[in-house]
PDB file of N, CA and C in Angstrom:
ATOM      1  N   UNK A   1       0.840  -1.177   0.000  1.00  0.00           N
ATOM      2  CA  UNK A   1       0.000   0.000   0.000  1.00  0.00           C
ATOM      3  C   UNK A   1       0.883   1.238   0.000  1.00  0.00           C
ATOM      4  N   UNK A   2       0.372   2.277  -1.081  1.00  0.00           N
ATOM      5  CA  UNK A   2       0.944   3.453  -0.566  1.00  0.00           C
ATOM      6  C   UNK A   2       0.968   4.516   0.071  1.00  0.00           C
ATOM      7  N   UNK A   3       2.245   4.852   0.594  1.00  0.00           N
ATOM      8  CA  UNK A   3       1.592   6.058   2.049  1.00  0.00           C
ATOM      9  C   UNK A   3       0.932   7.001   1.640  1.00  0.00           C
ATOM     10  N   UNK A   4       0.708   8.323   2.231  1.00  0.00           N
ATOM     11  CA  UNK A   4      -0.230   9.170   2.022  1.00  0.00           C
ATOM     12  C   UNK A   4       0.488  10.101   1.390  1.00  0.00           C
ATOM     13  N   UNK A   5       0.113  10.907   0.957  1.00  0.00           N
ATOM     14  CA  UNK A   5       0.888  11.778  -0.194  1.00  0.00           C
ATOM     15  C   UNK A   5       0.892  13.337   0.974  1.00  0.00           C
ATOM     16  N   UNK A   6       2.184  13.910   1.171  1.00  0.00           N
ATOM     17  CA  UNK A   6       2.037  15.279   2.094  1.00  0.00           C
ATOM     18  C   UNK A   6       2.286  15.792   0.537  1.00  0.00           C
ATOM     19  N   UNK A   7       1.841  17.591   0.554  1.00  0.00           N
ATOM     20  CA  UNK A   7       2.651  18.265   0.147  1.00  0.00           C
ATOM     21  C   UNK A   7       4.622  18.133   0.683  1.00  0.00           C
ATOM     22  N   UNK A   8       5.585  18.905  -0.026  1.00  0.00           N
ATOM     23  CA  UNK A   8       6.969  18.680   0.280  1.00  0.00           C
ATOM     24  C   UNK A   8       7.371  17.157   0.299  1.00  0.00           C
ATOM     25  N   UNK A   9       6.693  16.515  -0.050  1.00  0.00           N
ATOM     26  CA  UNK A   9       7.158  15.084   0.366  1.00  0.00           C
ATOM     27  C   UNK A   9       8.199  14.099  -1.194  1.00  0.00           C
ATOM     28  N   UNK A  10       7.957  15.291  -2.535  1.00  0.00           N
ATOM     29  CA  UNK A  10       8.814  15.492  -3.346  1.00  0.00           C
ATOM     30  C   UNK A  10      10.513  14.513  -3.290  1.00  0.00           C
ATOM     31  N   UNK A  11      10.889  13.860  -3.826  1.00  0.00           N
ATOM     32  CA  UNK A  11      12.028  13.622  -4.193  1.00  0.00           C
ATOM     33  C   UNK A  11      13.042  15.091  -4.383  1.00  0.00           C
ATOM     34  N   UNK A  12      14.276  15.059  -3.432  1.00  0.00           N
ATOM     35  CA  UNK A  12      15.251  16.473  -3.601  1.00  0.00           C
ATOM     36  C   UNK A  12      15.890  16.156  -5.929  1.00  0.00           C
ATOM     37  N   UNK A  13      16.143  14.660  -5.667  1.00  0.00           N
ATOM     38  CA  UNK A  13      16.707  14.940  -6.877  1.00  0.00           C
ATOM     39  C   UNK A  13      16.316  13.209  -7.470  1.00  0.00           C
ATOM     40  N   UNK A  14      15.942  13.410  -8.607  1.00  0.00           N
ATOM     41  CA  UNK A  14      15.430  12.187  -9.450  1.00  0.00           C
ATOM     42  C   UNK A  14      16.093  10.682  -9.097  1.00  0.00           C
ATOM     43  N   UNK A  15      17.309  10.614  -8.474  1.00  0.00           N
ATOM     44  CA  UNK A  15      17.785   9.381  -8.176  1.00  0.00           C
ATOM     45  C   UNK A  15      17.288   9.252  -6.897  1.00  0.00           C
ATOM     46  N   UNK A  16      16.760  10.503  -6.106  1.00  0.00           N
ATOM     47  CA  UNK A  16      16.440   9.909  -4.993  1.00  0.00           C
ATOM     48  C   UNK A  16      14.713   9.073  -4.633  1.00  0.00           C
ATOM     49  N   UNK A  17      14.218   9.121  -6.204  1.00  0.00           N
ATOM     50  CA  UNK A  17      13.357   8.793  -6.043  1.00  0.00           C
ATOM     51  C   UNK A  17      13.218   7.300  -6.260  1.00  0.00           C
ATOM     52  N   UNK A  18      14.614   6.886  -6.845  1.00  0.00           N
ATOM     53  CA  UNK A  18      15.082   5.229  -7.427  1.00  0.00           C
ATOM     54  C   UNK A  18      15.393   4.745  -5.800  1.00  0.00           C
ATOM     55  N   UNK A  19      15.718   5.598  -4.365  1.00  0.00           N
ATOM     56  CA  UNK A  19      16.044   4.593  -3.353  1.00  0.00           C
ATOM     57  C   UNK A  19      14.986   4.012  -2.990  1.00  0.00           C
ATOM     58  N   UNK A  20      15.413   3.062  -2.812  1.00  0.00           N
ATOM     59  CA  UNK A  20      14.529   1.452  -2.048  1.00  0.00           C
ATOM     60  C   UNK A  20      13.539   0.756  -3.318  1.00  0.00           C
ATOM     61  N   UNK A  21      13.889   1.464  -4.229  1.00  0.00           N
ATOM     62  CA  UNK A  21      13.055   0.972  -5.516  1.00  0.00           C
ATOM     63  C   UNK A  21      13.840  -0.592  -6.636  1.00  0.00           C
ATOM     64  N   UNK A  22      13.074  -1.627  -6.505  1.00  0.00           N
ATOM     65  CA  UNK A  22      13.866  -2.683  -7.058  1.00  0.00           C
ATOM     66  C   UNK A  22      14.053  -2.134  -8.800  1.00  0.00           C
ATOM     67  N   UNK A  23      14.896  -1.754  -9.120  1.00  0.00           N
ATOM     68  CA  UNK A  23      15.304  -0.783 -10.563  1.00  0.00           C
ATOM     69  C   UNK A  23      15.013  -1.912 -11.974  1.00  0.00           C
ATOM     70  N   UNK A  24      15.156  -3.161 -11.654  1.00  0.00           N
ATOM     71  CA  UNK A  24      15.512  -4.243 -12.114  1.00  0.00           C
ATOM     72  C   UNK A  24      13.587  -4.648 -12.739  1.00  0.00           C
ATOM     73  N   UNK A  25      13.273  -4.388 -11.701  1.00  0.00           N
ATOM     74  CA  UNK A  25      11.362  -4.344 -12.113  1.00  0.00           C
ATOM     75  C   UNK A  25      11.135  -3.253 -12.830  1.00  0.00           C
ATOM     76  N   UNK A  26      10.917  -3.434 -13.891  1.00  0.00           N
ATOM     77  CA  UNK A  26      10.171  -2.309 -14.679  1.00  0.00           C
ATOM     78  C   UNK A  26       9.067  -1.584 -14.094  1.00  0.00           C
ATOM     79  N   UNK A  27       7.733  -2.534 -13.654  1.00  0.00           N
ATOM     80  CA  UNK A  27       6.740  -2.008 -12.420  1.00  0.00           C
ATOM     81  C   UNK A  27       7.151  -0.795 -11.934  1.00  0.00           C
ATOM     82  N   UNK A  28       8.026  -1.399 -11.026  1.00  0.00           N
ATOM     83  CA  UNK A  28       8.266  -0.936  -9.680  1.00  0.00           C
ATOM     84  C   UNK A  28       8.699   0.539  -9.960  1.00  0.00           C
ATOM     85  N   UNK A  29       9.385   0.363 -11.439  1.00  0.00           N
ATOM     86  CA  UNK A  29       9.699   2.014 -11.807  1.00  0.00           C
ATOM     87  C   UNK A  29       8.831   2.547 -11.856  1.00  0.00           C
ATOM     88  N   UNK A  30       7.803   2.125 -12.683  1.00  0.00           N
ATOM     89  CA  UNK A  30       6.727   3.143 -13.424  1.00  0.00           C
ATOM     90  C   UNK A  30       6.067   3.135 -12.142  1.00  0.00           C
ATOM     91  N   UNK A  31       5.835   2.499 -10.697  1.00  0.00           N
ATOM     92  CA  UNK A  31       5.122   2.785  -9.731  1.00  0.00           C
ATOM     93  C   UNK A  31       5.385   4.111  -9.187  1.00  0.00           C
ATOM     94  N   UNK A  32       6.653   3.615  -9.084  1.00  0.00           N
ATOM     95  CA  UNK A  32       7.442   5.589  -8.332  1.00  0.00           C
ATOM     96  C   UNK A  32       7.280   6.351  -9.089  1.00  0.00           C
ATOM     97  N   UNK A  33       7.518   6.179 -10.601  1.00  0.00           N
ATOM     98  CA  UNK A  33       7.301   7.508 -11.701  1.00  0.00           C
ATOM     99  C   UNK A  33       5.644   7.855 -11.633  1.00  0.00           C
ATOM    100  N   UNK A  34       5.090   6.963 -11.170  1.00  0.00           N
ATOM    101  CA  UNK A  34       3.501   7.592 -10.976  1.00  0.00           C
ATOM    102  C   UNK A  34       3.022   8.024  -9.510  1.00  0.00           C
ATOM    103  N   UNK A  35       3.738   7.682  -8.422  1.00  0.00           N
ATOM    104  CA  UNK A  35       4.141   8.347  -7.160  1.00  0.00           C
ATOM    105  C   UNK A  35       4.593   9.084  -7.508  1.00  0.00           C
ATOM    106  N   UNK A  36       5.408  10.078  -8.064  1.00  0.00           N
ATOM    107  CA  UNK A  36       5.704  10.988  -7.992  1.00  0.00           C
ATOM    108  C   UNK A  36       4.615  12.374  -8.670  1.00  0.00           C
ATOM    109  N   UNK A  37       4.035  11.831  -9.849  1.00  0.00           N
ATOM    110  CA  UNK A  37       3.541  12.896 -10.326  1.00  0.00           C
ATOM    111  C   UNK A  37       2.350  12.992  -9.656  1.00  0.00           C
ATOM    112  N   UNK A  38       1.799  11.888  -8.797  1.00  0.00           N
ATOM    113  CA  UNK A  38       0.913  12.033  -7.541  1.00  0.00           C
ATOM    114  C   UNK A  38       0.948  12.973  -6.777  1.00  0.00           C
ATOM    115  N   UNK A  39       2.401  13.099  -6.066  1.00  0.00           N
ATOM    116  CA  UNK A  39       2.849  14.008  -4.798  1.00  0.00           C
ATOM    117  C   UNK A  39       2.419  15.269  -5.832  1.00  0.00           C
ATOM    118  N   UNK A  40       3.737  15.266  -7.164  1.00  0.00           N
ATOM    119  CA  UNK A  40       2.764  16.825  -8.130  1.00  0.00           C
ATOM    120  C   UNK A  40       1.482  17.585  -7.778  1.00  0.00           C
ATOM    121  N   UNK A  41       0.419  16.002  -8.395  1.00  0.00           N
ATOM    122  CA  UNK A  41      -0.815  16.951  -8.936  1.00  0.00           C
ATOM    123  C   UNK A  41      -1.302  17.095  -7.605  1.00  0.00           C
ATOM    124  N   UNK A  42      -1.316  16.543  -6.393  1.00  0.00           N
ATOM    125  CA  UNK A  42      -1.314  16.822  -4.848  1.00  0.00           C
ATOM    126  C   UNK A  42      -0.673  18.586  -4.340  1.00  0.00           C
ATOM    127  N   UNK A  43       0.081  18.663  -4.632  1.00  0.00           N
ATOM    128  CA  UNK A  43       1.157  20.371  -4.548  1.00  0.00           C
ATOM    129  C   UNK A  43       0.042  20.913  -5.480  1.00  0.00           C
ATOM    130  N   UNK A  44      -0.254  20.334  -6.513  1.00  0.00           N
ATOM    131  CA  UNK A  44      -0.905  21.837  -7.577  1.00  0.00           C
ATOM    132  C   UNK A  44      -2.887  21.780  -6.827  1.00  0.00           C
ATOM    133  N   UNK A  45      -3.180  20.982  -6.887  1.00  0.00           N
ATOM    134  CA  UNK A  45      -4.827  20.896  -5.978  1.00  0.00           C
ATOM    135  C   UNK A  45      -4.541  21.564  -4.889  1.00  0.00           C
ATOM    136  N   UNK A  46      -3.589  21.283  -3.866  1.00  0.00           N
ATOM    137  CA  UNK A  46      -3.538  21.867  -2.406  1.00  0.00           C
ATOM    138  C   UNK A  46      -3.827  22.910  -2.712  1.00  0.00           C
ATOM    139  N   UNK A  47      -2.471  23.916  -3.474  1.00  0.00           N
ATOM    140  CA  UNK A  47      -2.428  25.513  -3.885  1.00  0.00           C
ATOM    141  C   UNK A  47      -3.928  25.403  -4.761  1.00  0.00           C
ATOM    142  N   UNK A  48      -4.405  24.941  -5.232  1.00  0.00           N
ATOM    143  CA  UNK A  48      -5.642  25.279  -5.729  1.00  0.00           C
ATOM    144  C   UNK A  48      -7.071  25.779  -4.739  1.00  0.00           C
ATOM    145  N   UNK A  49      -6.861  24.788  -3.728  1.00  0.00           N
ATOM    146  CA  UNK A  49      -8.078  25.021  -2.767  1.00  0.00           C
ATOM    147  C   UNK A  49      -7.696  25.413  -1.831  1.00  0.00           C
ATOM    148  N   UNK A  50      -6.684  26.648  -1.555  1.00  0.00           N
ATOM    149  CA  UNK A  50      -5.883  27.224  -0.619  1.00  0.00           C
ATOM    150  C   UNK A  50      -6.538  28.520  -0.686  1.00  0.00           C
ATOM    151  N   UNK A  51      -6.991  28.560   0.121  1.00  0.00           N
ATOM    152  CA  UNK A  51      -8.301  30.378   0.727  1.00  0.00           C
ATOM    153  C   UNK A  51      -9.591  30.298   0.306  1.00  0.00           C
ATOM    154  N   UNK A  52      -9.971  28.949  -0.231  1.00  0.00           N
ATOM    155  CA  UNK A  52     -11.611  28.508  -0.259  1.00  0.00           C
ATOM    156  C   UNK A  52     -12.385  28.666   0.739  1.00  0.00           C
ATOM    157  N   UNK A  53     -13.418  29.183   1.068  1.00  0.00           N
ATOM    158  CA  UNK A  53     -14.400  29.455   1.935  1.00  0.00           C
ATOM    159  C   UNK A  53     -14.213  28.184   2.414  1.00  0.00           C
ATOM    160  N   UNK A  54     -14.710  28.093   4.061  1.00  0.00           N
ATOM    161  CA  UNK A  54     -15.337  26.614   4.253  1.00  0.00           C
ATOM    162  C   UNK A  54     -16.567  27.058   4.198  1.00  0.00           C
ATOM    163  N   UNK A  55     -17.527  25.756   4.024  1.00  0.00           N
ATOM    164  CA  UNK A  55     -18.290  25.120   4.005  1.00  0.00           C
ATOM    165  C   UNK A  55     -18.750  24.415   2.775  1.00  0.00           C
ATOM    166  N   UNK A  56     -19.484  24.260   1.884  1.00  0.00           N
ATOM    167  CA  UNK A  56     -19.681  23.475   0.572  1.00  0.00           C
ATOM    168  C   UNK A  56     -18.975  22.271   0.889  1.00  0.00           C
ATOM    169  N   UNK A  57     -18.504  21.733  -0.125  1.00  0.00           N
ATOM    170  CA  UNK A  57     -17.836  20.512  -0.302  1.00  0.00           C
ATOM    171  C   UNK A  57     -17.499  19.744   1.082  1.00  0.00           C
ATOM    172  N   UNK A  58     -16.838  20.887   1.555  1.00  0.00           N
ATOM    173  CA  UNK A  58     -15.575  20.399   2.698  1.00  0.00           C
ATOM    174  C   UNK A  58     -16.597  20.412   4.103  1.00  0.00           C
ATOM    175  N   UNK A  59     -17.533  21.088   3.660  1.00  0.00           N
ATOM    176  CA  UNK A  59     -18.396  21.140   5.071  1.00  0.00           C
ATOM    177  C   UNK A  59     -17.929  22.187   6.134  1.00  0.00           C
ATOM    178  N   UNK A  60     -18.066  22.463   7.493  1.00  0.00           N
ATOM    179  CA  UNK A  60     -17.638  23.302   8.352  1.00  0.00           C
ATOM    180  C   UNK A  60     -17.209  22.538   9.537  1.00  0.00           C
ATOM    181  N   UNK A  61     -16.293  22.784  10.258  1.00  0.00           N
ATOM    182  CA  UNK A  61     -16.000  22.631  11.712  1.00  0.00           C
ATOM    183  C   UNK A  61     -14.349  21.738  11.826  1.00  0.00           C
ATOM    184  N   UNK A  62     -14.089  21.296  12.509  1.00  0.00           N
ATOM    185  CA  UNK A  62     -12.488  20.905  12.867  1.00  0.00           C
ATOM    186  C   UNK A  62     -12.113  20.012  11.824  1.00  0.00           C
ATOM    187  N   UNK A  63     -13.075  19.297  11.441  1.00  0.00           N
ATOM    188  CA  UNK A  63     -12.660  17.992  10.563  1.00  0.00           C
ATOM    189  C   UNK A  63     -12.802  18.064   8.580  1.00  0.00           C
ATOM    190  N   UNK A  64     -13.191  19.536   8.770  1.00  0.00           N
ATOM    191  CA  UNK A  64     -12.982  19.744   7.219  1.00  0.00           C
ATOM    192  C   UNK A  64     -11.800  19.441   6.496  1.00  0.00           C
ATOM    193  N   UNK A  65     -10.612  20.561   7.372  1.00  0.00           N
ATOM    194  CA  UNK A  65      -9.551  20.275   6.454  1.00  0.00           C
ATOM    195  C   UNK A  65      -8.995  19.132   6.605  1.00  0.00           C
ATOM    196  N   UNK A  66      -9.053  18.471   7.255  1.00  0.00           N
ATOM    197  CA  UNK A  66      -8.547  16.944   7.321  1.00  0.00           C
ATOM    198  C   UNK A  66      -9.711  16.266   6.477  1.00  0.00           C
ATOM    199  N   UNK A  67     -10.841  16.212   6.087  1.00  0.00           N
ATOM    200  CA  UNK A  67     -11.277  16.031   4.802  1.00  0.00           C
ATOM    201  C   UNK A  67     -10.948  16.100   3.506  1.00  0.00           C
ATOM    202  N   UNK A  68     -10.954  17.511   4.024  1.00  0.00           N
ATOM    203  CA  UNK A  68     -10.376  18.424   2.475  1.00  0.00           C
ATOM    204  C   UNK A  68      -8.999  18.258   1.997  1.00  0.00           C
ATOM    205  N   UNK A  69      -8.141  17.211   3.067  1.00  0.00           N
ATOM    206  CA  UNK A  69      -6.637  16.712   2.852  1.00  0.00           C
ATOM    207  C   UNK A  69      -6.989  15.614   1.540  1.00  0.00           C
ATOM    208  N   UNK A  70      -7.867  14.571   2.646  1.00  0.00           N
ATOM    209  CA  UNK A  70      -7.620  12.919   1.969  1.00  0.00           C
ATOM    210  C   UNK A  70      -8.205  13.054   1.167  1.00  0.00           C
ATOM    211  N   UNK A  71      -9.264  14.060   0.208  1.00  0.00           N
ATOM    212  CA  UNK A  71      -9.799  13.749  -0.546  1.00  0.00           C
ATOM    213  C   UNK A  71      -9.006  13.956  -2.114  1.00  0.00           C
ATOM    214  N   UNK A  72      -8.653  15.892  -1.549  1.00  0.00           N
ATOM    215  CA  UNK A  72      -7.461  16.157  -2.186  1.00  0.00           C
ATOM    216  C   UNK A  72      -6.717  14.605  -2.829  1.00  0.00           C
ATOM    217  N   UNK A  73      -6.126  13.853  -1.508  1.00  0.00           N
ATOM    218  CA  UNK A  73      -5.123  13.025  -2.231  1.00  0.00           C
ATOM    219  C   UNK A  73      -5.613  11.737  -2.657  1.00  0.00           C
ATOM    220  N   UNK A  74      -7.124  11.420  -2.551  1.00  0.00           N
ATOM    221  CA  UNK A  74      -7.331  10.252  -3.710  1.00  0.00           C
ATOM    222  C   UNK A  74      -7.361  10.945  -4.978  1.00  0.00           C
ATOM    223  N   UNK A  75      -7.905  12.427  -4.581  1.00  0.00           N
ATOM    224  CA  UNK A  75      -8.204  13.133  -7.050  1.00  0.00           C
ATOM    225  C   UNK A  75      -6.856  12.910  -7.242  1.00  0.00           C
ATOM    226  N   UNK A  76      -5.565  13.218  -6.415  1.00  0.00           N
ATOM    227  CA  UNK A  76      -4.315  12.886  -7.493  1.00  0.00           C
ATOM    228  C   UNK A  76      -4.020  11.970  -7.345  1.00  0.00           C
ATOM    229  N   UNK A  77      -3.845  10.837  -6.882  1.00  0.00           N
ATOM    230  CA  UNK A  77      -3.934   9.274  -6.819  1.00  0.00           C
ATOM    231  C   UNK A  77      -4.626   8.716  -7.855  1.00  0.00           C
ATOM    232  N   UNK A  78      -5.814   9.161  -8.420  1.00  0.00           N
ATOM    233  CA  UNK A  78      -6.900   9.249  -9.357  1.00  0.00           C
ATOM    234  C   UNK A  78      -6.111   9.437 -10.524  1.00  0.00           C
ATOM    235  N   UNK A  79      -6.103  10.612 -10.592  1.00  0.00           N
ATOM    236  CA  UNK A  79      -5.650  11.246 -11.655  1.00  0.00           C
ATOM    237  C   UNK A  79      -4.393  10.674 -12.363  1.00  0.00           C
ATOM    238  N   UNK A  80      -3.074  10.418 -11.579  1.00  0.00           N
ATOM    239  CA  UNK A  80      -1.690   9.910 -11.888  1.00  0.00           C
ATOM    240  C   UNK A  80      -2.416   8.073 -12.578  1.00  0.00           C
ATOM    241  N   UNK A  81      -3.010   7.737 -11.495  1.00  0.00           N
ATOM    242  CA  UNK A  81      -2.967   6.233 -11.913  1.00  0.00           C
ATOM    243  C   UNK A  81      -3.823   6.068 -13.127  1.00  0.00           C
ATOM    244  N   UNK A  82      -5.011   7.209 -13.682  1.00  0.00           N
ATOM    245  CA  UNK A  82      -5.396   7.220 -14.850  1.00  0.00           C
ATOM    246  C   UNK A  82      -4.741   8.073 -16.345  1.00  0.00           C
ATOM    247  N   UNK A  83      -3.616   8.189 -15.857  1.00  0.00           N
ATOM    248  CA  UNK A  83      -2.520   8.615 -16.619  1.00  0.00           C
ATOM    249  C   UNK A  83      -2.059   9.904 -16.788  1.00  0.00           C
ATOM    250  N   UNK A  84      -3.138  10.786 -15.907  1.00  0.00           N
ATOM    251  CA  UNK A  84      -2.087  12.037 -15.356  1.00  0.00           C
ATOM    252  C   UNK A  84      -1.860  13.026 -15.931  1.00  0.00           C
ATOM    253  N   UNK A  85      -1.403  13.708 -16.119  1.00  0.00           N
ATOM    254  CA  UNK A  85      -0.934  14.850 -16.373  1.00  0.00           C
ATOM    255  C   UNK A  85       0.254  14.578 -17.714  1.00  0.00           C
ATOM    256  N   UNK A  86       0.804  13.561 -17.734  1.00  0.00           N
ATOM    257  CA  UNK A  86       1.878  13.101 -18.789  1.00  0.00           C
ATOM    258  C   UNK A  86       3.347  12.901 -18.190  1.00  0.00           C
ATOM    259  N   UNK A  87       3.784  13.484 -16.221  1.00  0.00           N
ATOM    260  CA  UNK A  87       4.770  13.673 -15.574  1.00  0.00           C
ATOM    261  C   UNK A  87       5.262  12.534 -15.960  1.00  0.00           C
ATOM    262  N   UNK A  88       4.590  11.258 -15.308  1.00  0.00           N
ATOM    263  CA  UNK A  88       4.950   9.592 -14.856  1.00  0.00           C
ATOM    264  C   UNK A  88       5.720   9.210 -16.122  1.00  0.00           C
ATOM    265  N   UNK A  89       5.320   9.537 -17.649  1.00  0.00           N
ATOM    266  CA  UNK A  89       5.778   9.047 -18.390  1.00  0.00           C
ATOM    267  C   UNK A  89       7.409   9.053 -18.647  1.00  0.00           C
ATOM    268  N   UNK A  90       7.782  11.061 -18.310  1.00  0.00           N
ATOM    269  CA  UNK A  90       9.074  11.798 -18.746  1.00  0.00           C
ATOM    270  C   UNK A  90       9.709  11.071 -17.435  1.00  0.00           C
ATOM    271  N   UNK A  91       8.820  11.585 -16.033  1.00  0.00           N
ATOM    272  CA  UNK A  91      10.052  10.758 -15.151  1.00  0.00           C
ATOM    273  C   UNK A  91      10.310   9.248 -15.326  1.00  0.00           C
ATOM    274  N   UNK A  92       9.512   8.618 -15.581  1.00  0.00           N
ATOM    275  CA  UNK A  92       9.770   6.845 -15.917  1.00  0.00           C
ATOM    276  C   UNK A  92      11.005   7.104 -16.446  1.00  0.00           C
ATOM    277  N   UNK A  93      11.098   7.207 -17.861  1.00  0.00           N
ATOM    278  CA  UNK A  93      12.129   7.250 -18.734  1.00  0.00           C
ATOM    279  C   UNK A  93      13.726   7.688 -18.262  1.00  0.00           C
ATOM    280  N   UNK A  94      13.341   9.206 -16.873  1.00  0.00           N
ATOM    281  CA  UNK A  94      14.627   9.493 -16.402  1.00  0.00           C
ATOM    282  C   UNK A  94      15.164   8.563 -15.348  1.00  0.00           C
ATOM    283  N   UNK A  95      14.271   8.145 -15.233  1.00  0.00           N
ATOM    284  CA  UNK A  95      14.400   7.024 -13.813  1.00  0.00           C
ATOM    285  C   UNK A  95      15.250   5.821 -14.636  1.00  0.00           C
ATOM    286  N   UNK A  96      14.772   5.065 -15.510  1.00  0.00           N
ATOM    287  CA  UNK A  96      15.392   4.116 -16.365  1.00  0.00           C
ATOM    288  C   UNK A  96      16.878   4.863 -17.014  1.00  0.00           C
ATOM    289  N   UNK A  97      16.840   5.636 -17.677  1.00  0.00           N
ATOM    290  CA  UNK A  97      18.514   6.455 -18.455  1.00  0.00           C
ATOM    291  C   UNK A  97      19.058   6.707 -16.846  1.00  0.00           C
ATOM    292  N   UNK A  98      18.543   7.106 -15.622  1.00  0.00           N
ATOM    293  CA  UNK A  98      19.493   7.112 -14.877  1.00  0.00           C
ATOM    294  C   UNK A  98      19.780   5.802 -14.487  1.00  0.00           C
ATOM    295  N   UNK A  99      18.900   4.609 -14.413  1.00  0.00           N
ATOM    296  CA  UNK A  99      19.822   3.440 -13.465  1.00  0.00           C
ATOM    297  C   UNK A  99      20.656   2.895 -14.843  1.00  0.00           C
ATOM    298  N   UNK A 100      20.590   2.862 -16.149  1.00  0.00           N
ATOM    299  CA  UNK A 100      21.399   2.215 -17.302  1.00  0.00           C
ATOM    300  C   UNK A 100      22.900   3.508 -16.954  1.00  0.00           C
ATOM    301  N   UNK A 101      22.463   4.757 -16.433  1.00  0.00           N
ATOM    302  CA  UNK A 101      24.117   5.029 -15.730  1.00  0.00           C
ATOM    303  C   UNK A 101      24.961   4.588 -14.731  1.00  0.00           C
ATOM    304  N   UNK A 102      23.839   4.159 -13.902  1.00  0.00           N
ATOM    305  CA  UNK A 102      24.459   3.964 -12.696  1.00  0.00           C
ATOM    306  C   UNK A 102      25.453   2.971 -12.725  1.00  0.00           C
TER     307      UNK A 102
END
């Protein structure tokens, strides 16, 4: 299962997104290359619904924005695993040319 997606939770630099990743599985790449553009479209929704009124959607009282988190992160969970934005594809590819360097 995969963890929950924070904002900042970003890879600093593209190989660091190959640690603990079996490189050797093709999968396993394109899993992280679609984790990643997850965490993305997660950063671009957050800033999207950042100074929205409460109430509507999210409802009112303590437990909105912790609503208004997880829901946030199934649409980009959604979104990446139905092919996204196009990120998963470019990083796949850098992910693969970087481990054929390594």
């Amino acid at each position: 299962m995969l963890a929950p997606i924070s904002p900042g939770m970003q890879p600093a630099s593209p190989k660091d997104a190959l640690r603990g990743v079996d490189t050797t599985d093709h999968s396993a790449v394109r899993e992280a290359a679609e984790e990643f553009e997850a965490v993305f479209v997660n950063n671009m929704l957050q800033n999207m619904f950042t100074g929205l009124e409460s109430g509507g959607t999210w409802g009112k009282g303590h437990g909105a924005d912790a609503w208004q988190s997880l829901l946030i992160d199934e649409y980009s969970r959604s979104i990446a695993a139905s092919g996204g934005i196009g990120i998963a594809d470019s990083v796949e590819k850098e992910l693969l040319r970087l481990q054929e360097g390594s």
